[in-house]
Protein backbone atom coordinates (compact mmCIF):
# COMPACT_ATOMS: atom_id res chain seq x y z
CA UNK A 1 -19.55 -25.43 28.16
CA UNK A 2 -18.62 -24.82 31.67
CA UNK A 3 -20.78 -22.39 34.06
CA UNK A 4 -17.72 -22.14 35.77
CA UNK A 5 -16.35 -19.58 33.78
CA UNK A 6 -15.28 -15.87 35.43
CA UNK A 7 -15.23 -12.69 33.36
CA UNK A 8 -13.40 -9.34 34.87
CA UNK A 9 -15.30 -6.11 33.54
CA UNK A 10 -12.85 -3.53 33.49
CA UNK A 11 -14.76 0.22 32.58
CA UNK A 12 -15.00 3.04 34.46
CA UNK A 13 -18.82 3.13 33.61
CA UNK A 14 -21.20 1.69 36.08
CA UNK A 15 -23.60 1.04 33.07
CA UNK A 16 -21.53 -0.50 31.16
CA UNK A 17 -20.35 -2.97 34.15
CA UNK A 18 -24.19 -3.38 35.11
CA UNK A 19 -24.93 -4.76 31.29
CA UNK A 20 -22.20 -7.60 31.02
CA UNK A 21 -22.98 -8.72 34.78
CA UNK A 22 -26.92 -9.20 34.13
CA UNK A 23 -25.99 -10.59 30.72
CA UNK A 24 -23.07 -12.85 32.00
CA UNK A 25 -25.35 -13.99 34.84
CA UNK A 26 -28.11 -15.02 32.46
CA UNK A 27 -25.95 -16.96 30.32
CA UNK A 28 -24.61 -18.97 33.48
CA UNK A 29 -21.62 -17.37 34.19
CA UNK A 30 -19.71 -15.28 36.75
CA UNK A 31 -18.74 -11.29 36.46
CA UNK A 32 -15.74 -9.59 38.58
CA UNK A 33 -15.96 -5.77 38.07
CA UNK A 34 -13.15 -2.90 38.32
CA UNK A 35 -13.18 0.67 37.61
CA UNK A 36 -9.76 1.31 37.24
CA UNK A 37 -6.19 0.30 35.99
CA UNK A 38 -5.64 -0.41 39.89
CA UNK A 39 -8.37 -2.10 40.88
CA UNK A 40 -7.99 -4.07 38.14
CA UNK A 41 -4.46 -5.52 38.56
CA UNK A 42 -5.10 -5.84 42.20
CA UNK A 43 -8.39 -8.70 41.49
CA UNK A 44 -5.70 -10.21 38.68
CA UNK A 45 -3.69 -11.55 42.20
CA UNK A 46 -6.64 -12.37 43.64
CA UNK A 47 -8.55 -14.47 41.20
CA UNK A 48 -8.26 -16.55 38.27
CA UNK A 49 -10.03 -15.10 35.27
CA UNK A 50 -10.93 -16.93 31.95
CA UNK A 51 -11.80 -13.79 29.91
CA UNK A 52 -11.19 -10.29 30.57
CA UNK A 53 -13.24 -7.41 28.92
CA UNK A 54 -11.07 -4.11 29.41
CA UNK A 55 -12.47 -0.71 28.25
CA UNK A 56 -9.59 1.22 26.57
CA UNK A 57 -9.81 4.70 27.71
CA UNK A 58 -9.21 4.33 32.11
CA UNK A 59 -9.19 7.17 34.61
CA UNK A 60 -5.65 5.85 35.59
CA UNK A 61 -4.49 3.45 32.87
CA UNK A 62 -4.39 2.38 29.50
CA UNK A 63 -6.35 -0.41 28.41
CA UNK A 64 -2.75 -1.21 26.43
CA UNK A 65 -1.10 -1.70 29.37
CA UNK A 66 -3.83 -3.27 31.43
CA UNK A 67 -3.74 -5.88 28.50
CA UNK A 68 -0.39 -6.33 29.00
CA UNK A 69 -0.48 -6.61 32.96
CA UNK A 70 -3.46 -9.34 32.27
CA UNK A 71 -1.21 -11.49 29.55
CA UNK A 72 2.26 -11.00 32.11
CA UNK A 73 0.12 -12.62 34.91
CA UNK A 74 -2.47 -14.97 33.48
CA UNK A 75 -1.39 -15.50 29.59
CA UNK A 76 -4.32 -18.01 29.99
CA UNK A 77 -7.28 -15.40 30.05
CA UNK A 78 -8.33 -14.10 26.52
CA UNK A 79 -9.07 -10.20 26.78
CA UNK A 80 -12.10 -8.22 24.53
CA UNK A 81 -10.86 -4.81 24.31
CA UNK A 82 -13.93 -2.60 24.38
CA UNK A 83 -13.38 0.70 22.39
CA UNK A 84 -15.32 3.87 20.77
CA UNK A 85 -14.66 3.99 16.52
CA UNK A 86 -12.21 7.25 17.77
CA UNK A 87 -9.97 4.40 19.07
CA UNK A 88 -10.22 1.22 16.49
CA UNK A 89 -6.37 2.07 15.57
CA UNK A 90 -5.89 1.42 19.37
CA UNK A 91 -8.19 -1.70 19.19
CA UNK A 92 -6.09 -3.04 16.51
CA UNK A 93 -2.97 -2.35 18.23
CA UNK A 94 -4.63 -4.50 20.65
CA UNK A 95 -4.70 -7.71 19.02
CA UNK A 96 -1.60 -7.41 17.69
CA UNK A 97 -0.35 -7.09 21.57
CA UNK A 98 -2.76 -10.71 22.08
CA UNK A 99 -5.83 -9.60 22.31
CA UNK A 100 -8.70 -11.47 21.36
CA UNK A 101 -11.20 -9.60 19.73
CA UNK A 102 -12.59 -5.92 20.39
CA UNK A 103 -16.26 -4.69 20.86
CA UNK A 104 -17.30 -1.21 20.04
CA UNK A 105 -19.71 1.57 22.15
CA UNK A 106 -22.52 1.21 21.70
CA UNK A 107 -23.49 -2.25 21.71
CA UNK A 108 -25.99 -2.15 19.42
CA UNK A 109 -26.63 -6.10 18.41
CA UNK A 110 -26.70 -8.03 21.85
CA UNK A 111 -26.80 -11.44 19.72
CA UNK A 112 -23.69 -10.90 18.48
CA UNK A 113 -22.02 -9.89 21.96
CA UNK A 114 -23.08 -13.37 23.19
CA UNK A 115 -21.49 -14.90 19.83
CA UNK A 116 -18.36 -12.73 20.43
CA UNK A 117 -18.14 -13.90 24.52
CA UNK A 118 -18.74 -17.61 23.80
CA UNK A 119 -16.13 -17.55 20.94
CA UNK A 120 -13.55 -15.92 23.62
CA UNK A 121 -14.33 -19.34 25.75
CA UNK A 122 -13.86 -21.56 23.06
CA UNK A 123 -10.50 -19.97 21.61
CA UNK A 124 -9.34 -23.62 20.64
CA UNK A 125 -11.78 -24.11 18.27
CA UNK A 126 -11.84 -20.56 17.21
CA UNK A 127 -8.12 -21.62 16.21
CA UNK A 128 -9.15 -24.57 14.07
CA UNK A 129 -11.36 -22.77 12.45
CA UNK A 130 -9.44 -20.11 11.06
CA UNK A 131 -6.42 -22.90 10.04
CA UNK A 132 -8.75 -24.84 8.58
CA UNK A 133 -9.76 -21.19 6.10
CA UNK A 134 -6.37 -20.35 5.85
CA UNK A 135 -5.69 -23.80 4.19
CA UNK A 136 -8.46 -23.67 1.85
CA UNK A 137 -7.60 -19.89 0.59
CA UNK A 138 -4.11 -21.10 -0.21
CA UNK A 139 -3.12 -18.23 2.41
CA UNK A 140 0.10 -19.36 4.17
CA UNK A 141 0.51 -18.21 7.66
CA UNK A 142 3.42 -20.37 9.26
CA UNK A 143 4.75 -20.16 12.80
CA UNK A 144 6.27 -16.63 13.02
CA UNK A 145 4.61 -14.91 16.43
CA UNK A 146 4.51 -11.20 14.23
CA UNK A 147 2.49 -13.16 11.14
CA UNK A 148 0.18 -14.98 13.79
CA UNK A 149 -0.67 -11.49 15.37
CA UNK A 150 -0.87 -9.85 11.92
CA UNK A 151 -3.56 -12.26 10.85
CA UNK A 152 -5.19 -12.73 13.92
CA UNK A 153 -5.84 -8.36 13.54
CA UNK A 154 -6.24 -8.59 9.52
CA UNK A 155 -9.07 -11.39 10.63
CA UNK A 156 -10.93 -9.37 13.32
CA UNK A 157 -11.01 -5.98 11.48
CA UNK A 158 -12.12 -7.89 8.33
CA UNK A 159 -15.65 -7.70 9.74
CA UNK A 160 -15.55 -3.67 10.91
CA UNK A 161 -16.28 -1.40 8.19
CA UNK A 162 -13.57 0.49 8.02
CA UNK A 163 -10.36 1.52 6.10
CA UNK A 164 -7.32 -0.82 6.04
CA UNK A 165 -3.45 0.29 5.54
CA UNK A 166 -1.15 -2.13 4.74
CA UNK A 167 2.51 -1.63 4.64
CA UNK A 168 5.20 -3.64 3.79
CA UNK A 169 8.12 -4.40 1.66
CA UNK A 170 7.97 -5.23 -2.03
CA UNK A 171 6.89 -8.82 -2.17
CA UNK A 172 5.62 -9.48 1.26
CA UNK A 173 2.18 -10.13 0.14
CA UNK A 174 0.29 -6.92 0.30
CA UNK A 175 -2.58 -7.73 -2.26
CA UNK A 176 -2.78 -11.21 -0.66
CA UNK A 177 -3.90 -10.12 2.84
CA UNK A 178 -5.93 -7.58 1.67
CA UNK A 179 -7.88 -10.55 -0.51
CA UNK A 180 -8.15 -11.99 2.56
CA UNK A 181 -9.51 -9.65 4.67
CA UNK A 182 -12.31 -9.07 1.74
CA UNK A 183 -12.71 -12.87 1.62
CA UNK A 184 -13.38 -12.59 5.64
CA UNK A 185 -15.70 -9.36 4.94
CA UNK A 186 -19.37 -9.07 4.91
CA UNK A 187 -18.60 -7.74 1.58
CA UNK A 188 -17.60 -11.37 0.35
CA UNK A 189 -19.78 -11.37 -1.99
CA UNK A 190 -18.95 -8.62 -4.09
CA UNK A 191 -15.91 -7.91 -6.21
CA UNK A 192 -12.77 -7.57 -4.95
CA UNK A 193 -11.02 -5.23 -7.23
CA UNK A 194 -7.34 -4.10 -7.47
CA UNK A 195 -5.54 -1.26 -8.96
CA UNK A 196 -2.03 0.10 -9.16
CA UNK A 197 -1.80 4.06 -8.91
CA UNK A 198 1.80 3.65 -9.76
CA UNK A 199 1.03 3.02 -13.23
CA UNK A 200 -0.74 5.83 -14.47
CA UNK A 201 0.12 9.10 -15.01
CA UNK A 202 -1.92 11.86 -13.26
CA UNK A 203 -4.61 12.65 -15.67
CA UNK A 204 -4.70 9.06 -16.63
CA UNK A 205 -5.15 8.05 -13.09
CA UNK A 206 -8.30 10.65 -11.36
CA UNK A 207 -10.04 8.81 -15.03
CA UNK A 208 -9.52 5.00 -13.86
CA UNK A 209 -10.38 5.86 -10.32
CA UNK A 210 -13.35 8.71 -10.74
CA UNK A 211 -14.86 8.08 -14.22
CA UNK A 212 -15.40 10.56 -17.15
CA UNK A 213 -17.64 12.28 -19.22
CA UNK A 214 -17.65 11.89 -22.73
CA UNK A 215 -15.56 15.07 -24.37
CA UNK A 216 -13.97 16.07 -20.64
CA UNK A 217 -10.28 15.40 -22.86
CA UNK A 218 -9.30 14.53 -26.15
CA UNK A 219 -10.25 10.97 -26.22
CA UNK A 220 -12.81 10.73 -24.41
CA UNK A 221 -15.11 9.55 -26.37
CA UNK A 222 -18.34 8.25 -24.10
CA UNK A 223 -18.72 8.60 -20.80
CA UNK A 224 -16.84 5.70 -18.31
CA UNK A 225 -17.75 4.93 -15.06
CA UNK A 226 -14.50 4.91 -12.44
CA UNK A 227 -13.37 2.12 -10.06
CA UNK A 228 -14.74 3.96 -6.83
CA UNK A 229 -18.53 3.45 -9.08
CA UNK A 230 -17.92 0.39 -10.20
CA UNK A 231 -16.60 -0.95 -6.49
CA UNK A 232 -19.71 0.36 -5.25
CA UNK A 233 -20.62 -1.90 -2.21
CA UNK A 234 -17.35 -4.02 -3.02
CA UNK A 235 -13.76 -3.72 -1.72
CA UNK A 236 -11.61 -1.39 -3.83
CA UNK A 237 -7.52 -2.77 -3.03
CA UNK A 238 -5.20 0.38 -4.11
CA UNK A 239 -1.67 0.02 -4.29
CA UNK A 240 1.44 2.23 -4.33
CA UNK A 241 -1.06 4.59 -2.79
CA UNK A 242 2.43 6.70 -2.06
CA UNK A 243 2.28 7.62 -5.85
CA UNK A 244 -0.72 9.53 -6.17
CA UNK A 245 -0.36 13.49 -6.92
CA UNK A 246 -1.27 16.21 -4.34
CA UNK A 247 -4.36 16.71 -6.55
CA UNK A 248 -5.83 13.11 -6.48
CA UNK A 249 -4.93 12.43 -2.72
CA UNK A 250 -7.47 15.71 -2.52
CA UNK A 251 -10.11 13.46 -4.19
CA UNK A 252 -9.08 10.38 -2.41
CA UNK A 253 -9.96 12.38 1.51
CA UNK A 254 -13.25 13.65 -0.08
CA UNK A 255 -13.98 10.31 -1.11
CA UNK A 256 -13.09 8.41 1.87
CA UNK A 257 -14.73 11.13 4.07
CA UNK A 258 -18.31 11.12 2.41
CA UNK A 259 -18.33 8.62 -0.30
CA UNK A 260 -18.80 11.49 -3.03
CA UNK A 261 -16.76 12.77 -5.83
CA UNK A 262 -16.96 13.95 -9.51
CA UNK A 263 -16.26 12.68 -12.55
CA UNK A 264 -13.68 13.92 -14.40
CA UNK A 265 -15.43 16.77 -16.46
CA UNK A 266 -18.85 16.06 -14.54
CA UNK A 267 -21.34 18.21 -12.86
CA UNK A 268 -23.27 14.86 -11.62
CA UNK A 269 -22.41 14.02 -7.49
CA UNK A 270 -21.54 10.18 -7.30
CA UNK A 271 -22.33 8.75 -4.16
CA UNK A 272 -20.93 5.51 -3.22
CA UNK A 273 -20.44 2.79 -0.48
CA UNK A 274 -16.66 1.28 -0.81
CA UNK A 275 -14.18 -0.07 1.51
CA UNK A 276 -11.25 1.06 0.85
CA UNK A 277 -7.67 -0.85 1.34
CA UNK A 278 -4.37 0.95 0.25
CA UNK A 279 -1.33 -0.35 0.39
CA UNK A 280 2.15 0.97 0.13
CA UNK A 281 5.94 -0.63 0.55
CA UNK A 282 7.09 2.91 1.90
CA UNK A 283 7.17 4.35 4.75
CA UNK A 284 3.65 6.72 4.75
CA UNK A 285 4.27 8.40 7.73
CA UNK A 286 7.85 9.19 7.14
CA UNK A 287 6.69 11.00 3.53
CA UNK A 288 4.11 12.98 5.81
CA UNK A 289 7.19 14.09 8.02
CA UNK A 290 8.65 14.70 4.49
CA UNK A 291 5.67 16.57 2.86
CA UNK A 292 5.12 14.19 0.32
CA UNK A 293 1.67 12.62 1.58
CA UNK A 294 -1.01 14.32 3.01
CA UNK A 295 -1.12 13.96 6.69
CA UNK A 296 -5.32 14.29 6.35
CA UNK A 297 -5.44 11.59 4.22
CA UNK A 298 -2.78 9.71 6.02
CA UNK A 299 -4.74 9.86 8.93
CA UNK A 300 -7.98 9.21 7.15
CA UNK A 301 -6.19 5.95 5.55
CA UNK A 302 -4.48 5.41 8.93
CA UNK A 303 -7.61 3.55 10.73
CA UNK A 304 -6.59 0.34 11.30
CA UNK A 305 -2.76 -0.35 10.29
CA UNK A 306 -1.20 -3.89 9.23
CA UNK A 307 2.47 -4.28 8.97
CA UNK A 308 3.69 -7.18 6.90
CA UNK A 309 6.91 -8.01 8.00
CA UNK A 310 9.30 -9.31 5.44
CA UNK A 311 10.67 -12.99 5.09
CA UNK A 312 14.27 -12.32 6.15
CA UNK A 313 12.20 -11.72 9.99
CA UNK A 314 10.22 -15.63 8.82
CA UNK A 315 12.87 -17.54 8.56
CA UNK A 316 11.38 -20.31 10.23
CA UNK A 317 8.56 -20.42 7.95
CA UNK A 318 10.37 -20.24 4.95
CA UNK A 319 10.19 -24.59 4.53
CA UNK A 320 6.88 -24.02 4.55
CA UNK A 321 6.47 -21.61 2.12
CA UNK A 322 8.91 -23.57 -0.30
CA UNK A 323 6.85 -26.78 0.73
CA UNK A 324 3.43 -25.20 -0.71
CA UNK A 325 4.71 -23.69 -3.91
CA UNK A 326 6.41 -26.97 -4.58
CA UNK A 327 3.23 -28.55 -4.33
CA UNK A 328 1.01 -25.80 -6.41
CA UNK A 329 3.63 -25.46 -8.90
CA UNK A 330 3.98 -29.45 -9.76
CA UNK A 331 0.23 -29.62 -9.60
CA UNK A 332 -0.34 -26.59 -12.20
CA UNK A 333 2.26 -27.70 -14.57
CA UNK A 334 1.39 -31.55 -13.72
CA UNK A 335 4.76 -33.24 -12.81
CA UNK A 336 5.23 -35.44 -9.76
CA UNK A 337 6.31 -33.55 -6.85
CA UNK A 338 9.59 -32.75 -5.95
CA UNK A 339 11.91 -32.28 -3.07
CA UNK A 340 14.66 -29.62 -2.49
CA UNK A 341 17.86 -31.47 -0.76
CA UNK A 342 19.04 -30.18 2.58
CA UNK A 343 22.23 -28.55 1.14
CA UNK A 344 19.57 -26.17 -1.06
CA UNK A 345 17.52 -25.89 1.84
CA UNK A 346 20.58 -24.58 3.62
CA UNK A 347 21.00 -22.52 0.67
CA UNK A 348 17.40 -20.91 0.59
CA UNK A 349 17.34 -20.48 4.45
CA UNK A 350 20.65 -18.10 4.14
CA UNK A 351 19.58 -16.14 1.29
CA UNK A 352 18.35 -12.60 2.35
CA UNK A 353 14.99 -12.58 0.22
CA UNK A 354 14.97 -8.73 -0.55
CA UNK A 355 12.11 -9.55 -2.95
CA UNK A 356 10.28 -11.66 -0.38
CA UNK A 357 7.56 -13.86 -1.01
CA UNK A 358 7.28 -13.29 -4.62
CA UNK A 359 11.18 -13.51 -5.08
CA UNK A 360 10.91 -16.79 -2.96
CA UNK A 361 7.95 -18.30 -5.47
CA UNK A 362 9.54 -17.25 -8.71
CA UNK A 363 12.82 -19.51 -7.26
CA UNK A 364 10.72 -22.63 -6.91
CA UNK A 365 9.55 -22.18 -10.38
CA UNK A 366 12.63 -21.20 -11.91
CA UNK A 367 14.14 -24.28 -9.80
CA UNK A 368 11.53 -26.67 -10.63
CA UNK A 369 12.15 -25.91 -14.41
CA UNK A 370 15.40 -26.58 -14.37
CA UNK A 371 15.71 -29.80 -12.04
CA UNK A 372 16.07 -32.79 -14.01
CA UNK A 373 15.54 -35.30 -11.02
CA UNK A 374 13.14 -35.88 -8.20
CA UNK A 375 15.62 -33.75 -5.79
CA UNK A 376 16.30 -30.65 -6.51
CA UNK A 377 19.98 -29.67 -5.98
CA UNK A 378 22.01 -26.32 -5.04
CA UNK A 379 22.78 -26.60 -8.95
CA UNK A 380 19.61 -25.98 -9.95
CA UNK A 381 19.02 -22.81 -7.61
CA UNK A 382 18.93 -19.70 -9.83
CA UNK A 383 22.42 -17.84 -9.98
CA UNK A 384 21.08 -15.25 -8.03
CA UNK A 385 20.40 -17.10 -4.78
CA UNK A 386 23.16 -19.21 -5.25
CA UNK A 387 26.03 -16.61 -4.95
CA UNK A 388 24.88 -16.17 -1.66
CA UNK A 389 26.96 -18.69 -0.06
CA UNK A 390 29.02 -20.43 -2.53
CA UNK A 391 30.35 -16.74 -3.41
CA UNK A 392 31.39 -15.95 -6.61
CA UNK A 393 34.84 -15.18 -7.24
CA UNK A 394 36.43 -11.58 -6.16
CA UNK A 395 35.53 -9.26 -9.31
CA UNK A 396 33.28 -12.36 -11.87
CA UNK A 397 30.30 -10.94 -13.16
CA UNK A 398 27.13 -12.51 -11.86
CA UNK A 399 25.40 -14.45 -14.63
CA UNK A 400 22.53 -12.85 -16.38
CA UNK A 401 21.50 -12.55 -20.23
CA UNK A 402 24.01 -9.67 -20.75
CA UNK A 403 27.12 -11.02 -19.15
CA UNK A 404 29.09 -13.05 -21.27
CA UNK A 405 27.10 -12.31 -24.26
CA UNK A 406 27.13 -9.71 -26.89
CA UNK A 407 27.95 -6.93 -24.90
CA UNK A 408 30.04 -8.50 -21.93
CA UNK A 409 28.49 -5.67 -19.47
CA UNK A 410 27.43 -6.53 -16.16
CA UNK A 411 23.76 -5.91 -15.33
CA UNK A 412 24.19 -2.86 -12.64
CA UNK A 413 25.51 0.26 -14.60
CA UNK A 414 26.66 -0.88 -17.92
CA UNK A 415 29.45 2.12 -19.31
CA UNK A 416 27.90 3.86 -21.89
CA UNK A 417 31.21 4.43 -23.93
CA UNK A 418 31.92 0.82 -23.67
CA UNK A 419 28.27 -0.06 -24.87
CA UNK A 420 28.76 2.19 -27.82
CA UNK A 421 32.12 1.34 -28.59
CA UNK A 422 30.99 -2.50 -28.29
CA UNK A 423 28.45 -1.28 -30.83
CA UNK A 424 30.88 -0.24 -33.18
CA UNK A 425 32.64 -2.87 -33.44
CA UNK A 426 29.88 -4.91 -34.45
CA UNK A 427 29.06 -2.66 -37.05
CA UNK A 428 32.64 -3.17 -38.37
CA UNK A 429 32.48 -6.63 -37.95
CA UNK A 430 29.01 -6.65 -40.05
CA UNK A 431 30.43 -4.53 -42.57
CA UNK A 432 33.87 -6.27 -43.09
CA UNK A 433 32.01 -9.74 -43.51
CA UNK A 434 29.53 -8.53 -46.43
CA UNK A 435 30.53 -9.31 -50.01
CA UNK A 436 28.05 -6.69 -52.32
CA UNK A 437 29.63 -8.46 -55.77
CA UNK A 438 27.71 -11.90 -54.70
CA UNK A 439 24.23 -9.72 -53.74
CA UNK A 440 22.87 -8.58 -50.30
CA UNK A 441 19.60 -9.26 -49.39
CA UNK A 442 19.18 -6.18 -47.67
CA UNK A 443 15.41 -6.10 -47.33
CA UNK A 444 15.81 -9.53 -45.10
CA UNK A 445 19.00 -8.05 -43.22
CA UNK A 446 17.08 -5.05 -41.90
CA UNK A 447 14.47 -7.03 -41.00
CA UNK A 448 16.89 -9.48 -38.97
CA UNK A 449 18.07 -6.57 -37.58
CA UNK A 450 15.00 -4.93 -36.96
CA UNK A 451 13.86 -8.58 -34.60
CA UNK A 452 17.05 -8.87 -32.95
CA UNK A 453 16.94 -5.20 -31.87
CA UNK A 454 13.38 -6.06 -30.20
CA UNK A 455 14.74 -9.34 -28.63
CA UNK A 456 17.62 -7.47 -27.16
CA UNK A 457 15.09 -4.85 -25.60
CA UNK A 458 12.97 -8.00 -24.43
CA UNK A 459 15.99 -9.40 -22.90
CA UNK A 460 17.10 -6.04 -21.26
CA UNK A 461 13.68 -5.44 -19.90
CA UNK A 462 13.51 -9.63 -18.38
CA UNK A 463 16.54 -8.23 -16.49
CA UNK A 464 14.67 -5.39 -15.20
CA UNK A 465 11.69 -7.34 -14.15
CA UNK A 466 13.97 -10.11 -12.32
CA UNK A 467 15.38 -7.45 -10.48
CA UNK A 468 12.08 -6.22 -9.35
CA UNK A 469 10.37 -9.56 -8.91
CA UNK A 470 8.04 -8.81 -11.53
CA UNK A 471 6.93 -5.67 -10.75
CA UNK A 472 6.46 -3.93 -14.12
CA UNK A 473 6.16 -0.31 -12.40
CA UNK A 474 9.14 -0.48 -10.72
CA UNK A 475 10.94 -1.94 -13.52
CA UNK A 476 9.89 1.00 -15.84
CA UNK A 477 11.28 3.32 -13.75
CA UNK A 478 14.46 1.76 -13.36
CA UNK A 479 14.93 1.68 -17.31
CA UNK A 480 13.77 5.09 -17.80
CA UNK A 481 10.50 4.54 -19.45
CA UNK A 482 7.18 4.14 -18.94
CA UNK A 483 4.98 1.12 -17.97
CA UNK A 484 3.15 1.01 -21.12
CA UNK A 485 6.25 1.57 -22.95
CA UNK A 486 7.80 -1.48 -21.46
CA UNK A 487 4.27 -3.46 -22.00
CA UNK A 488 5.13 -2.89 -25.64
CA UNK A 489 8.97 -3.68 -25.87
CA UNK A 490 7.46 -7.10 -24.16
CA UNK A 491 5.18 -7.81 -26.81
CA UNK A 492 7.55 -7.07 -29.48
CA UNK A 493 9.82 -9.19 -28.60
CA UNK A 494 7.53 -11.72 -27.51
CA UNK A 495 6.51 -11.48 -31.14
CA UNK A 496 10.40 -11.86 -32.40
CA UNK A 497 10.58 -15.40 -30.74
């Protein structure tokens, strides 16, 4: 380690600047103070400065913009935001801007100050080390300057107890991060437990997350602890936060506020200790503007923001990405590893990716299913990302299990009157080809009939979840019904094959 090594305090409190200089003396090491924005940028042209510790709130500045001064005119010198918990969201902002880490009033454990300030001088490593976790966790980062910022943040607030929103589309990941951050918390150790809200129905939903007594509703039959008791000292992951009623975002601030709520039909106070993530691929602030979210809870959920951004914005990662599911796929189903040949790669590169990282998985499987040699080809793409740029022609269906077929619809808005006139004539078909004098085993018909009306539902509701990338809730809702309705159509016709 070099004694060489300058910090510039930047804090408009003389206490504050008195502790790092005795503490940055006895460690070996030289401290530059400023009270202000000004003074600040002026010792930036005077001196050279290896790390810079920048207090957020300035008499005549921002610590944002002081951050920004510091990385315009000496990208070399890592920056410790310091910041009160009223700020974190700023904080976070922070290291998405290139910060390196930020340190909150008071400074209560001095060890880990001196921990934090050696790290800063030893970013290399620092680097290495989080690569080398990434690798192990199976969490991809790639190249893309927005994902390395993202991750850098998701890394440093993974160790602050204190709420996490993450936003992003469909299939960016959401889950995945926030497994990371647990993996990175000092909750570690405890479970890490997800839950979709979009998939239960109100009443259905304050149960799963609060608990019951036993008779609070017809069915109710013992008492059930909730996920917020049974993620006590854990990490409790919520999803599709945006679909919780007025009434259980109520529950959710009290909650989140004091770590106490009621079960459903209870007189009992739970008290617990949870760290909450929530996710959502909507835009939560825009449904506030729209009065369709609570802006308290918002707010409340609001502490330290992560924005996923999707693959179309990764392009240059997306080799990568196809390069590690190539690998974990061939090692799961344990075939010798493929390659994709640089007219599919083209292929993939071009293709928008409106499902994202899951869309982008499910290809390599689908693809590596359907290769029959060691390379796989733009013929063995799936017809959906093929289309893409060999273009079908002006007015052809695209393929899918219900063009072609029986029905001959195309898998967007199928015409009603056509479907039932299609119908029809099947019926007249059946009808016309039956000969009662030589016997009809009707018993064994309607049975037939009976399993190929549950295949056809099976088949309809593949379609759905293809077009959702496997999301079963947002499937549902696009074919009218509800997710346990189409968990049972699945396992009917599962049953049928």
């Amino acid at each position: 380690m070099s004694t060489e090594a300058v910090f510039l305090i930047v804090d408009d409190e003389t206490e504050v600047c008195n502790f790092f200089v005795y503490l940055l003396k006895k460690k070996g090491y030289r401290a530059v103070t400023a009270s202000s924005g000004r003074e600040a940028i002026a010792k930036l042209d005077q001196e050279r400065f290896d790390v810079a510790l920048v207090d957020l709130k300035l008499p005549d500045s921002n610590g944002l913009e002081i951050l920004k001064e510091i990385k315009a005119k000496q990208p070399a010198c890592e920056v410790i935001i310091i910041t009160g918990y009223s700020t974190v969201k700023s904080a976070v902002e922070a290291i998405q801007l290139g910060a390196f880490d930020y340190v909150e009033k008071p400074f209560v454990d001095i060890d880990e100050m001196e921990r934090l300030l050696e790290r800063s001088l030893n970013v290399k490593a620092e680097l290495e080390q989080l690569s080398l976790k990434h690798r192990v966790r199976g969490f991809v980062v790639g190249k893309n300057p927005k994902m390395i910022s993202l991750i850098a943040a998701a890394q440093k607030i993974a160790k602050k107890n204190i709420t996490v929103l993450i936003q992003g589309e469909t299939g960016t990941g959401k889950e995945v991060l926030a497994r990371y951050i647990h993996a990175e918390s000092h909750r570690a150790d405890r479970p890490f437990i997800a839950f979709n809200c979009g998939a239960f129905t109100e009443t259905l939903l304050e149960s799963e997350l609060f608990g019951h007594e036993k008779g609070s509703f017809t069915g109710a039959t013992s008492k059930k602890k909730g996920l917020f008791e049974l993620a006590h000292k854990a990490t409790l992951f919520l999803d599709e936060i945006d679909a919780a009623s007025p009434a259980i975002q109520i529950k959710l601030l009290r909650v989140l506020e004091s770590g106490e709520f009621f079960r459903v039909g209870g007189e009992e106070l739970c008290k617990v200790d949870v760290r909450v993530i929530a996710a959502t691929n909507t835009n939560l602030a825009a449904r506030v503007e729209e009065n369709k979210f609570r802006e308290d809870l918002f707010y409340r959920l609001d502490v330290a923001s992560l924005h996923i951004p999707p693959l179309r914005e990764r392009v240059e990662d997306i080799p990568l990405f196809l390069e590690y599911f190539l690998e974990k796929e061939s090692r799961a189903k344990e075939i010798p590893l493929k390659k994709f040949s640089p007219e599919a790669l083209v292929v993939l590169q071009q293709h928008s990716w409106p499902g994202n990282i899951r869309e982008l998985a499910n290809t390599v499987t689908q693809a590596l299913v359907l290769s029959k040699g060691p390379l796989i080809t733009v013929d063995d793409l799936p017809a959906r990302i093929r289309p893409a740029i060999a273009g079908p022609t002006a007015g052809s269906p695209v393929e899918s299990p219900l063009t072609g077929g029986l029905f001959g619809l195309s898998p967007g808005l199928p015409d009603n009157s056509k479907l039932h006139d299609l119908l029809e004539q099947l019926m007249q078909t059946l009808l016309e080809k039956i000969n009662f004098r030589e016997g009809f085993p009707f018993e064994e018909v309607y049975q037939s009939l009976n399993r190929w009306r549950d295949r056809i539902a099976g088949e309809i509701i593949a379609c759905a979840l293809e077009e959702t990338y496997g999301n079963q809730v947002k499937a549902a809702q696009l074919l009218g019904i509800t997710p346990r309705a189409l968990r049972y159509h699945l396992q009917k016709s599962r049953e049928t094959k």
